[in-house]
N, C-alpha and C. Protein backbone atom coordinates (compact mmCIF):
# COMPACT_ATOMS: atom_id res chain seq x y z
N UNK A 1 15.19 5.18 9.32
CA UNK A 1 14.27 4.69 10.33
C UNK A 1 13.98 3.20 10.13
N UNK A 2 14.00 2.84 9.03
CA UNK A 2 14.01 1.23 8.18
C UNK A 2 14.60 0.58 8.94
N UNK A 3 16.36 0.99 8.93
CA UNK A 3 17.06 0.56 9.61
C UNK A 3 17.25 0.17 10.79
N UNK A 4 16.75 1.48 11.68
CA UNK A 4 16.89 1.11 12.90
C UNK A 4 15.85 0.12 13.39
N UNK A 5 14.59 -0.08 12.62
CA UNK A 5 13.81 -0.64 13.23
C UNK A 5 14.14 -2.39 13.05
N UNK A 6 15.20 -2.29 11.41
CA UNK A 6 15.64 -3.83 11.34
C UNK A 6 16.45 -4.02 12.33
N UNK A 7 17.57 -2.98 12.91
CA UNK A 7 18.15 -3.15 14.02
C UNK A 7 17.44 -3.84 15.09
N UNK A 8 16.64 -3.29 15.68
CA UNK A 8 16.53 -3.55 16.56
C UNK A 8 15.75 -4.97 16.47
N UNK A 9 14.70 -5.91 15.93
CA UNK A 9 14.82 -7.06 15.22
C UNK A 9 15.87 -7.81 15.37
N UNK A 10 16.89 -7.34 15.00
CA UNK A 10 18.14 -8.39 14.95
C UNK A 10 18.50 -8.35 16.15
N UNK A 11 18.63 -7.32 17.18
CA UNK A 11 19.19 -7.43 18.29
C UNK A 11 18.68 -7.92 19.21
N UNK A 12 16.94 -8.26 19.09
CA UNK A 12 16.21 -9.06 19.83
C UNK A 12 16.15 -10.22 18.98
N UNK A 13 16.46 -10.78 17.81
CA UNK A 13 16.77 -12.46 17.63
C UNK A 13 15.40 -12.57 16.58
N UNK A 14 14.84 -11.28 16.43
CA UNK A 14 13.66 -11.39 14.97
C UNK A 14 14.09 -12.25 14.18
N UNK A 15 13.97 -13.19 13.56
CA UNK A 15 13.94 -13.75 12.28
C UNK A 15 13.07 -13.60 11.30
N UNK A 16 11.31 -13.56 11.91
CA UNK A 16 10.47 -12.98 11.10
C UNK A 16 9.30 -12.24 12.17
N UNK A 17 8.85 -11.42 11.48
CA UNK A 17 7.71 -10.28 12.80
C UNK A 17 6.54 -9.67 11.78
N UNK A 18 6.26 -9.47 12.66
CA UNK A 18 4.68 -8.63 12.14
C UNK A 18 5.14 -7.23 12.05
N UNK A 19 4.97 -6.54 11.02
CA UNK A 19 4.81 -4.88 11.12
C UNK A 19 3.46 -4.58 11.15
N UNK A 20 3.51 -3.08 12.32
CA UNK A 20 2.44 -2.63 12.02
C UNK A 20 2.98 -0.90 11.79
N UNK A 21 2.66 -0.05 11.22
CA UNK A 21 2.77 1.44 11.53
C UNK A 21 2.06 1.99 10.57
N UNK A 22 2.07 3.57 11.42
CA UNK A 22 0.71 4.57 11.54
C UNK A 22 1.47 5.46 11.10
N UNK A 23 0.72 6.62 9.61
CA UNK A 23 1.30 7.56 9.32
C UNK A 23 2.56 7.33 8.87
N UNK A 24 3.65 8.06 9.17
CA UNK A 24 4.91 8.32 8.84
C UNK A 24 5.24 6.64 9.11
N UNK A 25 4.96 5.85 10.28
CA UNK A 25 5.61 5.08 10.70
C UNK A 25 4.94 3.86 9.45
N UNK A 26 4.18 4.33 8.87
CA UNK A 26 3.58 2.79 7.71
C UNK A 26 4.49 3.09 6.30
N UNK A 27 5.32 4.18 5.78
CA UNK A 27 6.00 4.48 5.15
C UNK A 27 7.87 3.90 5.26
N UNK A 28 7.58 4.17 6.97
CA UNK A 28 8.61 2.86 7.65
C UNK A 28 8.42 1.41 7.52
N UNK A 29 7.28 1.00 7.61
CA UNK A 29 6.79 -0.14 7.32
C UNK A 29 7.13 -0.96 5.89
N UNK A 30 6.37 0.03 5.39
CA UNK A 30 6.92 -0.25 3.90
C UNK A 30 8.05 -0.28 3.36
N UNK A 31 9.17 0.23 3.69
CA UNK A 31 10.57 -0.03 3.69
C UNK A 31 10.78 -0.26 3.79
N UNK A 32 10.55 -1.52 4.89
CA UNK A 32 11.50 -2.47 5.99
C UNK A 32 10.66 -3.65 5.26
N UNK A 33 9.94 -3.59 4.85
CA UNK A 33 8.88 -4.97 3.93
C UNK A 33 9.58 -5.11 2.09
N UNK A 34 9.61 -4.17 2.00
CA UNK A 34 10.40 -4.17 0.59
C UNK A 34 11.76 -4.51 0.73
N UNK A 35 12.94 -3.97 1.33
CA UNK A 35 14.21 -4.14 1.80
C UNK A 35 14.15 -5.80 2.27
N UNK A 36 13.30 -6.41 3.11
CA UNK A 36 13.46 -7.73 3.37
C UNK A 36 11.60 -8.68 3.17
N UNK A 37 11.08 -8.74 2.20
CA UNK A 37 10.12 -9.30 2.78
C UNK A 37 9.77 -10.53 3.24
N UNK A 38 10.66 -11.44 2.61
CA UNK A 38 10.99 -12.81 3.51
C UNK A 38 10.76 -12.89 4.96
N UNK A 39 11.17 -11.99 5.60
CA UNK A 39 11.20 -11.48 7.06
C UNK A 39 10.15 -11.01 7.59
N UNK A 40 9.18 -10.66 6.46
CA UNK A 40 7.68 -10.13 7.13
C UNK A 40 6.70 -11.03 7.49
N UNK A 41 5.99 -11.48 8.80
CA UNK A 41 4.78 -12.18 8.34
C UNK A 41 3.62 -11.59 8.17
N UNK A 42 3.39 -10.20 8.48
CA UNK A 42 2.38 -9.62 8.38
C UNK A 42 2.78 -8.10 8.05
N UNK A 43 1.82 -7.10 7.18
CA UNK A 43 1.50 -5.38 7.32
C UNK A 43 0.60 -5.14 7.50
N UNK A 44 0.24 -4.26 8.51
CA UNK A 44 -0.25 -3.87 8.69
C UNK A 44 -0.47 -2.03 8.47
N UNK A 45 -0.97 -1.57 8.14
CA UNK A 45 -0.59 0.03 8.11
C UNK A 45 -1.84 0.87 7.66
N UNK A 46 -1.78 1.95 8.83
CA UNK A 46 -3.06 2.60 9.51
C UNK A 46 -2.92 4.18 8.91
N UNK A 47 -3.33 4.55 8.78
CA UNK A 47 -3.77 6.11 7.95
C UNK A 47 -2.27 6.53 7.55
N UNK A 48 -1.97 6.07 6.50
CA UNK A 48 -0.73 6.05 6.04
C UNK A 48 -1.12 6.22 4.68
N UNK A 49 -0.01 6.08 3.52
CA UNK A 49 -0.13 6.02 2.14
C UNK A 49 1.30 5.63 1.62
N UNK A 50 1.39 5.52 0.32
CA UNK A 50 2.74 4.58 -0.53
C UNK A 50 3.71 5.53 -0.66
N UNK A 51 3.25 6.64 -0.70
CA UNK A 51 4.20 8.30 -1.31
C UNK A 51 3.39 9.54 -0.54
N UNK A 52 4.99 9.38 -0.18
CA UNK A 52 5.01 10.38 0.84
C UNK A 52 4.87 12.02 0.87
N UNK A 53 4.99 12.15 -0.73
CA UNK A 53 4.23 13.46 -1.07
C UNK A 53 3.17 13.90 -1.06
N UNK A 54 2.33 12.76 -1.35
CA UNK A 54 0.80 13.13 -1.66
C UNK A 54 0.07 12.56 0.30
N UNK A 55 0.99 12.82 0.89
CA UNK A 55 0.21 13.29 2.36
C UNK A 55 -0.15 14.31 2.82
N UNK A 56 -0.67 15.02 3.56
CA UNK A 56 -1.31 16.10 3.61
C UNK A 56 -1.57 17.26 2.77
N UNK A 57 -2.38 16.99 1.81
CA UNK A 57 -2.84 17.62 0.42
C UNK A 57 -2.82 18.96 0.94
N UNK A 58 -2.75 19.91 0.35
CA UNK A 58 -2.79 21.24 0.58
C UNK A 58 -4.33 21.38 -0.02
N UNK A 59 -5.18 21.09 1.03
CA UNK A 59 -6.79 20.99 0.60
C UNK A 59 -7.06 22.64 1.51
N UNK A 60 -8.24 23.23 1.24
CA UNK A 60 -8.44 24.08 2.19
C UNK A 60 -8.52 23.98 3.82
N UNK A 61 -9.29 22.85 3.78
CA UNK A 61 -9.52 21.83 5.06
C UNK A 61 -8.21 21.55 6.14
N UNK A 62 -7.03 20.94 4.74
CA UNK A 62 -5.76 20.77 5.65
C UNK A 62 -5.29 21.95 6.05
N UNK A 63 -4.82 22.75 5.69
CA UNK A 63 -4.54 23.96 5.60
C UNK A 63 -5.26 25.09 6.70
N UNK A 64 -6.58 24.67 6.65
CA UNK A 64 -6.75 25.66 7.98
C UNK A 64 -6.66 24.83 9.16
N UNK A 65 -7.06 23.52 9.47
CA UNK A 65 -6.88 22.31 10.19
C UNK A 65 -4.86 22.55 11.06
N UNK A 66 -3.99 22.90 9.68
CA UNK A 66 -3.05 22.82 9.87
C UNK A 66 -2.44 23.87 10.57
N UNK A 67 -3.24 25.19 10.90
CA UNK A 67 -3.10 26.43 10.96
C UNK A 67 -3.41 26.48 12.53
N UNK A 68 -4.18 25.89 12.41
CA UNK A 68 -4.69 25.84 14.19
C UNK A 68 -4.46 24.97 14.92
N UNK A 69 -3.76 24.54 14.82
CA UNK A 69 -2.83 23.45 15.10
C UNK A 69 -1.48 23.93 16.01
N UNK A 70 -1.13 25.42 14.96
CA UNK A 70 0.54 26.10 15.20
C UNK A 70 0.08 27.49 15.42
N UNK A 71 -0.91 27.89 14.95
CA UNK A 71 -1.13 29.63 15.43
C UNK A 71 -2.07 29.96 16.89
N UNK A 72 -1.48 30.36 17.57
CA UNK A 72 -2.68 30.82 18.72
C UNK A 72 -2.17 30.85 20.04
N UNK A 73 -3.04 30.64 20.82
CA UNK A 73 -2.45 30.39 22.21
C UNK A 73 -2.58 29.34 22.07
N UNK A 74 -2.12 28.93 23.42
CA UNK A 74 -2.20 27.76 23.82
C UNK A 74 -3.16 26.30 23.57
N UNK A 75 -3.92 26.94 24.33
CA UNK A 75 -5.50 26.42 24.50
C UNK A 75 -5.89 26.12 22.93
N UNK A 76 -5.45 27.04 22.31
CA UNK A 76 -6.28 27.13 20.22
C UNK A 76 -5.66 25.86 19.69
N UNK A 77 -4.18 26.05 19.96
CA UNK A 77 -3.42 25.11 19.22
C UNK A 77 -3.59 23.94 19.81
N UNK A 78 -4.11 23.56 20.94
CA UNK A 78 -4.21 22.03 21.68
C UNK A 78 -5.32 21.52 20.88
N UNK A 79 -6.68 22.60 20.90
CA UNK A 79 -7.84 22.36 20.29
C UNK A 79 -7.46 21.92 18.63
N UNK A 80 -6.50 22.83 18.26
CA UNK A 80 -6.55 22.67 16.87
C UNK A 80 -5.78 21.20 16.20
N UNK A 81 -4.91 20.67 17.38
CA UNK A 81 -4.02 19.43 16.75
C UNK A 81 -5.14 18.59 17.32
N UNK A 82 -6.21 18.63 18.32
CA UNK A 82 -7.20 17.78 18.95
C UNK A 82 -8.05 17.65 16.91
N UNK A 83 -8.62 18.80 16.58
CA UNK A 83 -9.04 18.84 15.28
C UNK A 83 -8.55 18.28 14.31
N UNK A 84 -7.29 18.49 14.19
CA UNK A 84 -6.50 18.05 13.11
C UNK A 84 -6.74 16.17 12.93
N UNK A 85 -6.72 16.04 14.08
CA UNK A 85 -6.24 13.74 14.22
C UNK A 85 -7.75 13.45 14.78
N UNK A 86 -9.18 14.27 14.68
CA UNK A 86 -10.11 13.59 15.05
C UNK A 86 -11.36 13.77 14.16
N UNK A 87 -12.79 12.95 14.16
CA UNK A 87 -13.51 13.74 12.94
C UNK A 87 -14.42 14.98 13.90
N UNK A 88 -14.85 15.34 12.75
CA UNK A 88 -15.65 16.54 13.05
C UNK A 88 -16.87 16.71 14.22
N UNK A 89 -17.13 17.46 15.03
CA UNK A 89 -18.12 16.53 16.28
C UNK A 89 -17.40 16.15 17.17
N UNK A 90 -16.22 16.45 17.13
CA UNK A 90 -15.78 15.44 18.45
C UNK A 90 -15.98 16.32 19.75
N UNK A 91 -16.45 15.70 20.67
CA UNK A 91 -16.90 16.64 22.13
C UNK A 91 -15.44 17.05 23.41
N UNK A 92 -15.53 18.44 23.25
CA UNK A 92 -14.85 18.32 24.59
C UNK A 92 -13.20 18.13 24.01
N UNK A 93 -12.67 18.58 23.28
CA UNK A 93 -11.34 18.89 22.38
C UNK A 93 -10.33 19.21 23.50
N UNK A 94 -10.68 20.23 24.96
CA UNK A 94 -9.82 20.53 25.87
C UNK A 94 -9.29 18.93 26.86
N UNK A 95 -10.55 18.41 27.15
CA UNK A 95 -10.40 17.12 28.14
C UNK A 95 -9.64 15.54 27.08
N UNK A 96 -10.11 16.09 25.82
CA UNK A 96 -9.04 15.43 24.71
C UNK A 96 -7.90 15.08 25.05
N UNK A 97 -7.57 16.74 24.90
CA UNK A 97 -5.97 17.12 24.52
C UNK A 97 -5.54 16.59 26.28
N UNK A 98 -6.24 17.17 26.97
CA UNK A 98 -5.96 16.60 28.26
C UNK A 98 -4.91 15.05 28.48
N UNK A 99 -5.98 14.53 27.65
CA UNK A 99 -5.84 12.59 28.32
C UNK A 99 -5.32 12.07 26.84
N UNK A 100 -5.06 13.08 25.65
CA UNK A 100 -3.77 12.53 24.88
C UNK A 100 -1.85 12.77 25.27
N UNK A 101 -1.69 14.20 25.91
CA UNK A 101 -0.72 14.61 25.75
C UNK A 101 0.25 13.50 26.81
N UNK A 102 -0.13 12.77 27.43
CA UNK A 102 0.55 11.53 28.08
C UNK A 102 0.70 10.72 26.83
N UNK A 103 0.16 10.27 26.09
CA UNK A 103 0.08 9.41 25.07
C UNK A 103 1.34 9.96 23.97
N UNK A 104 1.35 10.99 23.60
CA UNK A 104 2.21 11.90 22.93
C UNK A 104 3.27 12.05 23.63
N UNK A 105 3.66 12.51 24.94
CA UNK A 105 4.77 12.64 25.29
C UNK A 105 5.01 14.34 25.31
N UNK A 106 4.20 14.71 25.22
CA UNK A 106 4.17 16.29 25.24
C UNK A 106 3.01 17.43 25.32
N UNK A 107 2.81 18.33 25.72
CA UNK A 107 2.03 18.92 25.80
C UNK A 107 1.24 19.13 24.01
N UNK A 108 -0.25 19.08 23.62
CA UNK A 108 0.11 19.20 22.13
C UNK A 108 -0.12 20.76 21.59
N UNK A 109 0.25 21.22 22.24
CA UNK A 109 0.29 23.00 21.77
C UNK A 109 1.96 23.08 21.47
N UNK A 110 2.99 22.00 21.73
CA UNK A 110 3.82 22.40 21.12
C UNK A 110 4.50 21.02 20.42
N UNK A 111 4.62 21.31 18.83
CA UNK A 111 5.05 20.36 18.05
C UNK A 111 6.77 20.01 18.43
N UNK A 112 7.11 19.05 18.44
CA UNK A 112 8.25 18.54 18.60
C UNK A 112 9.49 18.88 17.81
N UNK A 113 10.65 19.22 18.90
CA UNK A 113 11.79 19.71 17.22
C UNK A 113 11.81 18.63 16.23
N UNK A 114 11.47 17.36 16.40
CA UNK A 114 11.68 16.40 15.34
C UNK A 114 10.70 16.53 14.32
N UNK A 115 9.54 17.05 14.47
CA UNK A 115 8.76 17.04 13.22
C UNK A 115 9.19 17.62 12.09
N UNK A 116 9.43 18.40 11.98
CA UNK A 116 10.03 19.31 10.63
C UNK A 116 10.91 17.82 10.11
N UNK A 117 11.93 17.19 10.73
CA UNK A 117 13.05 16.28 10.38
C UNK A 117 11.95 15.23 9.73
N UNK A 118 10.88 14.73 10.59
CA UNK A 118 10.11 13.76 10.19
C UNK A 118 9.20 13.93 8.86
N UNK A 119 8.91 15.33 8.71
CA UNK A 119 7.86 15.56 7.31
C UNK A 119 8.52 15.60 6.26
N UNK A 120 10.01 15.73 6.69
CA UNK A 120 10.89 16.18 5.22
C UNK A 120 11.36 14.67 5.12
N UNK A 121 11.66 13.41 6.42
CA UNK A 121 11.72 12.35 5.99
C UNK A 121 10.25 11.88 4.83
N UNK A 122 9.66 12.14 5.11
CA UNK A 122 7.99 11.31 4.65
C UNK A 122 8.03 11.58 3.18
N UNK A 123 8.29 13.29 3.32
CA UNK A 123 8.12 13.60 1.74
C UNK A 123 9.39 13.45 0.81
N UNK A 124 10.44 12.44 1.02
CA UNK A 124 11.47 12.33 0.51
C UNK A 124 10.98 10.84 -0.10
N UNK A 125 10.35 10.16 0.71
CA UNK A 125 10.19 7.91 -0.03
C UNK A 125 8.58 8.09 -0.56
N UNK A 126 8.67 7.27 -1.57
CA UNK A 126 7.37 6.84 -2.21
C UNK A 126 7.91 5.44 -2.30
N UNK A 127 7.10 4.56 -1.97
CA UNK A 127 7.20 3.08 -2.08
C UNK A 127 6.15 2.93 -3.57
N UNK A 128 5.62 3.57 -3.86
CA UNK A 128 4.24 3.59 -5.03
C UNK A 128 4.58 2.39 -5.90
N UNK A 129 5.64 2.64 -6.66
CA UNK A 129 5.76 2.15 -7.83
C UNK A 129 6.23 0.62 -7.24
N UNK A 130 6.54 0.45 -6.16
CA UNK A 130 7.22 -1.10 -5.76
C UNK A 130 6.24 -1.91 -5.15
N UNK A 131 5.03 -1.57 -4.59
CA UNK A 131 3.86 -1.88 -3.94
C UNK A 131 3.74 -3.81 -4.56
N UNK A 132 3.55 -3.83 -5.97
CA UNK A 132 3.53 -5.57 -6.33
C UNK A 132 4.22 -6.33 -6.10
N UNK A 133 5.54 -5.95 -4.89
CA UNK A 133 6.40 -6.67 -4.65
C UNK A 133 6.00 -7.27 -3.41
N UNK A 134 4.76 -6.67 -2.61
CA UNK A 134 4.64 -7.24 -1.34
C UNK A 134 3.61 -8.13 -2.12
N UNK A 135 3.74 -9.16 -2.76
CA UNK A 135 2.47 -10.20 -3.29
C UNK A 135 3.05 -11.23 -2.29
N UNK A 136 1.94 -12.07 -1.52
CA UNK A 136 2.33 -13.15 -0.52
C UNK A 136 2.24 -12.58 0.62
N UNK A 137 2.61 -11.18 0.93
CA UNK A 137 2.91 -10.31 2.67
C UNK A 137 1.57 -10.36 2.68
N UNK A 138 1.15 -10.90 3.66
CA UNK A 138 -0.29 -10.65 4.27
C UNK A 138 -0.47 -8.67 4.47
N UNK A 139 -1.22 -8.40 3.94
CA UNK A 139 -1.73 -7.07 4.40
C UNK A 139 -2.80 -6.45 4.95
N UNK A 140 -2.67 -6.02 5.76
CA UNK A 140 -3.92 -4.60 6.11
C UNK A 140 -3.96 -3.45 6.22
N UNK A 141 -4.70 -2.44 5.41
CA UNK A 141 -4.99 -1.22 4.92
C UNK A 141 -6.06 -0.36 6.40
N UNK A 142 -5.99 -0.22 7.02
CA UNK A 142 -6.83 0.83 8.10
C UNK A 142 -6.90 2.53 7.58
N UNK A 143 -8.22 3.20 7.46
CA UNK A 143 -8.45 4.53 6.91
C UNK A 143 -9.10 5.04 7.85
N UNK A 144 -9.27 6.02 7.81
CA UNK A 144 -10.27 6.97 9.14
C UNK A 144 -10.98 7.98 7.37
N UNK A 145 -12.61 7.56 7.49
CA UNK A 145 -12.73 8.80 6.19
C UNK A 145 -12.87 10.17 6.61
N UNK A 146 -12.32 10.71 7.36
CA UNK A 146 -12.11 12.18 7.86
C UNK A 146 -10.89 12.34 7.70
N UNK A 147 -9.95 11.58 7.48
CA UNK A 147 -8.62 12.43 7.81
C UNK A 147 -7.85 13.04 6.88
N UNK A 148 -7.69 14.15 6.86
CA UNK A 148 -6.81 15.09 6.40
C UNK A 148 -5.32 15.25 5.94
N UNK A 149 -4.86 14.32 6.95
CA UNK A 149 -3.56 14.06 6.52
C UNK A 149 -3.30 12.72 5.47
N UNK A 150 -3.97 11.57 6.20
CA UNK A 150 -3.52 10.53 4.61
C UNK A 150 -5.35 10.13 4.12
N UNK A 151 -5.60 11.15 3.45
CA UNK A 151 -6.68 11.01 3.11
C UNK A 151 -7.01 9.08 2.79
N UNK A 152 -8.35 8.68 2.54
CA UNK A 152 -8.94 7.49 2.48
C UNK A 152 -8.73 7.22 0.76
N UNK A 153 -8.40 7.67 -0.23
CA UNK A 153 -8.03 7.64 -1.23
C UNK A 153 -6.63 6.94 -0.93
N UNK A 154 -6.11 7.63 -0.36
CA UNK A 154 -4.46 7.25 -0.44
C UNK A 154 -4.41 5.86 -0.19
N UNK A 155 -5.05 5.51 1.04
CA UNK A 155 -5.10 3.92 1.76
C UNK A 155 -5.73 3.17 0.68
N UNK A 156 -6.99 3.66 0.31
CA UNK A 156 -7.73 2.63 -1.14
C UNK A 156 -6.18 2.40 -2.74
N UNK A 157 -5.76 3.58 -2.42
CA UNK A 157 -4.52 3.13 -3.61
C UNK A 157 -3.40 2.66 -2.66
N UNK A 158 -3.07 2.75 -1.90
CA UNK A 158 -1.93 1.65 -1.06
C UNK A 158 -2.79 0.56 -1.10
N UNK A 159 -4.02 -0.05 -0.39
CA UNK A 159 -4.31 -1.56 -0.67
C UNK A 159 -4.26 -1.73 -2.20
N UNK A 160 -5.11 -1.22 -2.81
CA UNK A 160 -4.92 -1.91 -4.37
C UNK A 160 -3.80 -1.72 -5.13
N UNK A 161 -2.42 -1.59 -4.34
CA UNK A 161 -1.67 -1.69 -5.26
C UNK A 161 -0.64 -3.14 -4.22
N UNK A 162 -1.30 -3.46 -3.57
CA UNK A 162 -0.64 -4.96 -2.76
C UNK A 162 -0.96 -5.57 -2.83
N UNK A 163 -1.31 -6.98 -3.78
CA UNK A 163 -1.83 -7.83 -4.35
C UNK A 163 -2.44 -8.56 -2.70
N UNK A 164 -3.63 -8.65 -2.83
CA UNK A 164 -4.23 -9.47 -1.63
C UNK A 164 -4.69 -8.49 -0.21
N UNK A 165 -4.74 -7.43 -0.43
CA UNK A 165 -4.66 -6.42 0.62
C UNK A 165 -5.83 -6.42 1.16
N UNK A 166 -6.39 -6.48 2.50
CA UNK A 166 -7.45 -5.78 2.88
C UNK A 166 -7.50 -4.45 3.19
N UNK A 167 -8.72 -3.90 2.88
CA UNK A 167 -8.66 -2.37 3.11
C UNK A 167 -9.81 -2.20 3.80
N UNK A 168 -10.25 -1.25 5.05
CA UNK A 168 -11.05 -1.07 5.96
C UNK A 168 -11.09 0.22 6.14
N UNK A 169 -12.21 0.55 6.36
CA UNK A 169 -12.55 2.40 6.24
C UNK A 169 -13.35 2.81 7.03
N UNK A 170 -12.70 3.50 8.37
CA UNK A 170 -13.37 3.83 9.08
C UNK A 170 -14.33 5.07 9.20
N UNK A 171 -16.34 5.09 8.95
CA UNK A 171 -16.54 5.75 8.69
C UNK A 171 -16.78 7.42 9.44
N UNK A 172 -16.60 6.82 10.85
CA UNK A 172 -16.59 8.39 11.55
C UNK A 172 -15.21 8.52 12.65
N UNK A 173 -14.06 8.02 11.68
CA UNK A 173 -12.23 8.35 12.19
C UNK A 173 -11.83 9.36 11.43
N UNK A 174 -10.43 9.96 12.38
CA UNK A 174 -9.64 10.71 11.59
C UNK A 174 -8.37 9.83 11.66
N UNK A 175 -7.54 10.88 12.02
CA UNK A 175 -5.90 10.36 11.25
C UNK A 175 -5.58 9.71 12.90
N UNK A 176 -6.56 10.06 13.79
CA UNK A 176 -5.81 9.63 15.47
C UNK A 176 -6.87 8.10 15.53
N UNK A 177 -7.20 7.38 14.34
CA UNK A 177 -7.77 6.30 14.64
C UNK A 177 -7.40 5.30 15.66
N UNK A 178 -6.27 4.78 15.68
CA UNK A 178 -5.73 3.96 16.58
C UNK A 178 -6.14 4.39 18.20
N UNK A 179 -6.64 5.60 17.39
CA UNK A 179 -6.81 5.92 19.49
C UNK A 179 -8.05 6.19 20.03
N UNK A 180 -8.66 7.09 18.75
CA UNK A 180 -9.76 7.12 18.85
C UNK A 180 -11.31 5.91 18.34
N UNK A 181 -10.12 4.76 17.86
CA UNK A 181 -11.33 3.99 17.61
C UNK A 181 -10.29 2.24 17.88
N UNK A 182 -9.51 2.77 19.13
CA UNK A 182 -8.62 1.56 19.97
C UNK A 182 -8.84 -0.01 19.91
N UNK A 183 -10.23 -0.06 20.37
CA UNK A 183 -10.85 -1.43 20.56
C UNK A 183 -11.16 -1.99 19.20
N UNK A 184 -11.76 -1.67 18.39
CA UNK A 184 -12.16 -2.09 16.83
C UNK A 184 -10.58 -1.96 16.11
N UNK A 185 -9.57 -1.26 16.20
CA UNK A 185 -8.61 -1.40 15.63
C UNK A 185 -7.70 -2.88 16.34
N UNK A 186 -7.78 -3.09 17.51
CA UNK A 186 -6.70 -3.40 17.96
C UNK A 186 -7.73 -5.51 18.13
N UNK A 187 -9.34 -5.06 17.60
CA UNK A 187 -9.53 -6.48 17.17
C UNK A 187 -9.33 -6.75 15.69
N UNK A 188 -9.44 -5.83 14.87
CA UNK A 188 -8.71 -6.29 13.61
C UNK A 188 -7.28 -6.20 13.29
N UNK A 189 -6.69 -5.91 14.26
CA UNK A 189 -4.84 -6.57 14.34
C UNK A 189 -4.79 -8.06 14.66
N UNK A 190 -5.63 -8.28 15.91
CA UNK A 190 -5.47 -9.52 16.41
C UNK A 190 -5.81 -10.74 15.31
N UNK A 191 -6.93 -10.28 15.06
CA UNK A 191 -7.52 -11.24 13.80
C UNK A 191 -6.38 -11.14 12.27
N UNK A 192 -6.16 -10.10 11.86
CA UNK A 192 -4.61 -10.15 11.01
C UNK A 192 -3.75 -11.01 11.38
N UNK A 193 -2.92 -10.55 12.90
CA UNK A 193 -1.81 -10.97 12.82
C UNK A 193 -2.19 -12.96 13.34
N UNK A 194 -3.07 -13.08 13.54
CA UNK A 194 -3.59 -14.32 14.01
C UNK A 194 -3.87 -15.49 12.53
N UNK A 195 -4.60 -14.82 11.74
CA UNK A 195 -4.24 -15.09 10.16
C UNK A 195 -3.02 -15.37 9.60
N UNK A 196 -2.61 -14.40 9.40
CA UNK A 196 -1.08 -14.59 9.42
C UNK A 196 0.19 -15.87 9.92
N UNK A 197 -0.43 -15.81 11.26
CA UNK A 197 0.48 -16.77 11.69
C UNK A 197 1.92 -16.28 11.97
């Protein structure tokens, strides 16, 4: 996925770009920053972590979170992936799932054949141990402290292991921060990648 994303970079005339990615896609991030970081001017990376094993902990929380997500009807499992990527409290989980599944590209009562391909990508790279190599890459760390999948631990040890990192913790996000907290995320990109240069 590294690849293709340097691909496509080169085929639009990148010489140097900003990364940003979420989850699975900041594990991409991190690959494509290590593999070239000369080429980076900025990271950014949002409820993500360095190693890709220690994502979705087999906590009780994940685990039933994860359950209702894939078991039920319809309606359970929309509610339950609405649960899974939001914090606790959130109102109205049906009109959610409603006005995400455009955003997704799919109805979310049914997971995509690519996921299975994508979790077994995630839990195959740990960037962990290479993290002091991005010293100079401007960074930013984004957390949601609800989320289940890359818990706020993970992001506090991905920034402190990137010399210069900011780390930001959002206190009532989950793992669907970017969406559910759009405007405050997408002014601390601007201000990053504006830093940056």
């Amino acid at each position: 996925m590294a690849d293709d994303a340097r691909a496509v970079a080169g085929a639009e005339g990148w010489d140097r770009f900003h990364l940003v990615g979420h989850s699975l896609g900041g594990l991409v991030a991190l690959c494509l920053a290590l593999a070239d970081p000369g080429r980076v001017r900025s990271l950014s990376l949002m409820c993500t972590f360095a190693d890709g094993r220690a994502a979705a902990p087999l906590t009780a929380r994940m685990c039933w979170l994860g359950l209702r997500a894939r078991v039920g009807t319809r309606r359970m499992r929309r509610r339950g992936f609405v649960r899974l990527v939001t914090p606790p409290g959130t109102p109205d989980p049906d009109a959610l799932a409603d006005r995400l599944a455009p955003l997704f590209g799919h109805d979310l009562a049914d997971a995509p054949p690519v996921a299975n391909k994508q979790l077994k990508a995630m839990r195959g790279y740990s960037a962990a141990a290479r993290l002091g190599e991005l010293a100079g890459v401007p960074t930013l760390v984004l957390a949601g402290a609800h989320d289940p999948i890359a818990p706020p631990r993970l992001g506090r040890a991905l920034a402190a292991g990137v010399p210069g990192a900011r780390y930001v913790e959002f206190a009532d996000a989950s793992h669907g921060l970017p969406i559910t907290h759009a405007d405050r995320v997408n002014e601390l990109l601007v201000e990053h990648l504006t830093a940056a240069g």
